[in-house]
Protein backbone atom coordinates (compact mmCIF):
# COMPACT_ATOMS: atom_id res chain seq x y z
CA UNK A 1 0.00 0.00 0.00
CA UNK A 2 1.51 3.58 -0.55
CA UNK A 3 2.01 6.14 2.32
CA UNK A 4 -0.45 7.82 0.40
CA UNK A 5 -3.05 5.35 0.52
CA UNK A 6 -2.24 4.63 3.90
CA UNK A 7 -2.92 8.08 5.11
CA UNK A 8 -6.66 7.12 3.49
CA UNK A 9 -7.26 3.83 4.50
CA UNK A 10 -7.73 2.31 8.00
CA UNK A 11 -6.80 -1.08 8.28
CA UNK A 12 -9.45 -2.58 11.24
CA UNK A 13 -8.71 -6.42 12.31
CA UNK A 14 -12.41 -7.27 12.45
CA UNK A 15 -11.59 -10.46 15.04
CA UNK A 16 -14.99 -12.46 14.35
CA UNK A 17 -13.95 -12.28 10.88
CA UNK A 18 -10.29 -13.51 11.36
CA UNK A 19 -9.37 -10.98 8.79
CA UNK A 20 -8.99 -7.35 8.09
CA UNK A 21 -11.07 -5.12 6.35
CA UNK A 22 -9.94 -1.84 4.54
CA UNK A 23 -11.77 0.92 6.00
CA UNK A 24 -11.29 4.32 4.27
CA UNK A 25 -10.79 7.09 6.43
CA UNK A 26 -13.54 8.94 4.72
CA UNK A 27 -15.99 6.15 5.50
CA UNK A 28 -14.32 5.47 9.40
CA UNK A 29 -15.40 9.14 9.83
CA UNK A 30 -18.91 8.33 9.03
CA UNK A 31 -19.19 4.74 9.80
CA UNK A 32 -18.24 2.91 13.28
CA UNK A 33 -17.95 -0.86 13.31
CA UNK A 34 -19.85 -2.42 16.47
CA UNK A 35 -19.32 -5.50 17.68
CA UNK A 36 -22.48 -7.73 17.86
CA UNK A 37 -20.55 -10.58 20.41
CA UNK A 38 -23.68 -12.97 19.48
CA UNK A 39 -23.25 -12.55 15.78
CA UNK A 40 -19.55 -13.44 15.98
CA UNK A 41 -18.99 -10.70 13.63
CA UNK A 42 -18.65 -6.85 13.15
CA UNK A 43 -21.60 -5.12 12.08
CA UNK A 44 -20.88 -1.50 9.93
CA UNK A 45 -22.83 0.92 10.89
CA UNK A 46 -22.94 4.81 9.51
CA UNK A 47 -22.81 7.32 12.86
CA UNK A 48 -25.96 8.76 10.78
CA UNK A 49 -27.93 5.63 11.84
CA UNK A 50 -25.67 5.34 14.95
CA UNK A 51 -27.09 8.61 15.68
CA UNK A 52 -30.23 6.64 15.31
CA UNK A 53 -30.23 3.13 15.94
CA UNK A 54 -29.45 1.75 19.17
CA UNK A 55 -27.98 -1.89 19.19
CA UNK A 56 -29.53 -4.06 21.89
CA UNK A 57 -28.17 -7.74 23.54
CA UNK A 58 -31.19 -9.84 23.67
CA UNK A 59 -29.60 -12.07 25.45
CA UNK A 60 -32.29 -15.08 24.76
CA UNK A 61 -32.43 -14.26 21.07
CA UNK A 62 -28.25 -14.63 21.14
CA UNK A 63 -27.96 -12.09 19.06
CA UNK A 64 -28.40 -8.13 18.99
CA UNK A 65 -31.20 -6.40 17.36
CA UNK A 66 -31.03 -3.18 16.13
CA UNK A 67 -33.38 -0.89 17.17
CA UNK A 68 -34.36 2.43 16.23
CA UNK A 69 -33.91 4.88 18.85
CA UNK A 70 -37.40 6.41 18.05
CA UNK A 71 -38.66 3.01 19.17
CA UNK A 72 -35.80 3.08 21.86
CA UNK A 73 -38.21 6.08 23.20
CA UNK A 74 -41.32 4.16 22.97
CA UNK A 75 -39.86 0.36 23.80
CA UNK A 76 -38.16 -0.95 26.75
CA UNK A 77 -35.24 -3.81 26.11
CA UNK A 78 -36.51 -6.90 27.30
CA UNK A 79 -35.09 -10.14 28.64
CA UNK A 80 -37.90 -12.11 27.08
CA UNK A 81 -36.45 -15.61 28.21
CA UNK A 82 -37.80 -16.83 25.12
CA UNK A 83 -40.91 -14.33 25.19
CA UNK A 84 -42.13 -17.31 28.11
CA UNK A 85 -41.77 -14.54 30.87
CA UNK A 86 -42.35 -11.09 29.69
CA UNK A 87 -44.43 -9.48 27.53
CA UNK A 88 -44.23 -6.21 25.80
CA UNK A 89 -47.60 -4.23 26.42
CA UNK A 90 -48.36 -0.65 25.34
CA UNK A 91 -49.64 1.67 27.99
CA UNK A 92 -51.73 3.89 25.05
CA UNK A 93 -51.92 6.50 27.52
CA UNK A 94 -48.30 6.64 28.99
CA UNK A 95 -46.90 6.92 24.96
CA UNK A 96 -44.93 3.84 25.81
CA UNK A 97 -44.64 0.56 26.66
CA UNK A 98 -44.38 -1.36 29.72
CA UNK A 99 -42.50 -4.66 30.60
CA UNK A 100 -44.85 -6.95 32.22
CA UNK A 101 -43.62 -10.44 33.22
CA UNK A 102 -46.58 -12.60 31.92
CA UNK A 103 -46.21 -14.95 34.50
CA UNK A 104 -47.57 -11.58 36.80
CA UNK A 105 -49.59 -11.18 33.65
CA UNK A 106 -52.09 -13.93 35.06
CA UNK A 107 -52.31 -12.22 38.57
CA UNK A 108 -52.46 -8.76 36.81
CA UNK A 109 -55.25 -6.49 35.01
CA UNK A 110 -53.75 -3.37 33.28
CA UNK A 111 -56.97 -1.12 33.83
CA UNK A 112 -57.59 2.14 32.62
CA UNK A 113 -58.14 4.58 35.04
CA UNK A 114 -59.38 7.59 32.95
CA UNK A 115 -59.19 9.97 35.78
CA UNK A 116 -55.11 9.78 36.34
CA UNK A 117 -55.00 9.26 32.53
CA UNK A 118 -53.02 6.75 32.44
CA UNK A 119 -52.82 2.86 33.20
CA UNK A 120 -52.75 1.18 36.38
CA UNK A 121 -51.32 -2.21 36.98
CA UNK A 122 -54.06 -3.66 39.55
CA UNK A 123 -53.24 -6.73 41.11
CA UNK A 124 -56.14 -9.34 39.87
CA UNK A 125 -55.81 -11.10 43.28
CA UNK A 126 -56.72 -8.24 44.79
CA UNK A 127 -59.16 -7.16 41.93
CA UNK A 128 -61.42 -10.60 43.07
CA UNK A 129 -61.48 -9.68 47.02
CA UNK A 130 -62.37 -5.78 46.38
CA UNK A 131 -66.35 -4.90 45.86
């Protein structure tokens, strides 16, 4: 490679990959290279979508999934143990979403209670004994 070149290019050991990969300087300005451990690889991303995109460990998936951060403000990363413990419900009123282990989710309601204008997690246990 010339001197010249090399003031261009970046070479980035990508580790997963067991090789390098020529990164232009122009590109490692605009780009950053994540590494998604549970895809045993290096995932390019532009810092535009960085800017963007958030990059979640779902750890029971094994792998990462990329998430926009506009959802980021309206989702909540989850440990969804194969999606048998939690569920992902949307609290309409709150504007996002609430992590609600479903195993709860048969011993809990979410109710609406229009006055506070939002919803309230009521206990179903305690929703049979009340009058």
């Amino acid at each position: 490679m010339t001197t010249e070149d090399f003031n261009h290019y970046y070479l980035m050991n990508t580790d997963d990959f067991n090789h390098y990969y020529l990164m232009t300087t122009e590109d490692l300005n605009h780009n950053y290279l994540m590494n998604t451990d549970d895809f045993n690889h290096y995932y390019l991303m532009t810092t535009e979508d960085f800017n963007h995109y958030y990059l979640m460990n779902t750890d029971d998936f094994n792998h990462y999934y990329l998430m926009t951060t506009e959802d980021l403000n309206h989702n909540y990363l989850m440990n969804t143990d194969d999606f048998n413990h939690y569920y992902l419900m949307t609290t309409d009123d709150l504007n996002h979403y609430y992590l609600m282990n479903t195993d709860d989710f048969n011993h809990y309601n979410l109710m609406n209670t229009d006055d506070f204008n939002h919803y309230y997690l009521m206990n179903t246990d305690d929703l049979t004994t009340t009058t």
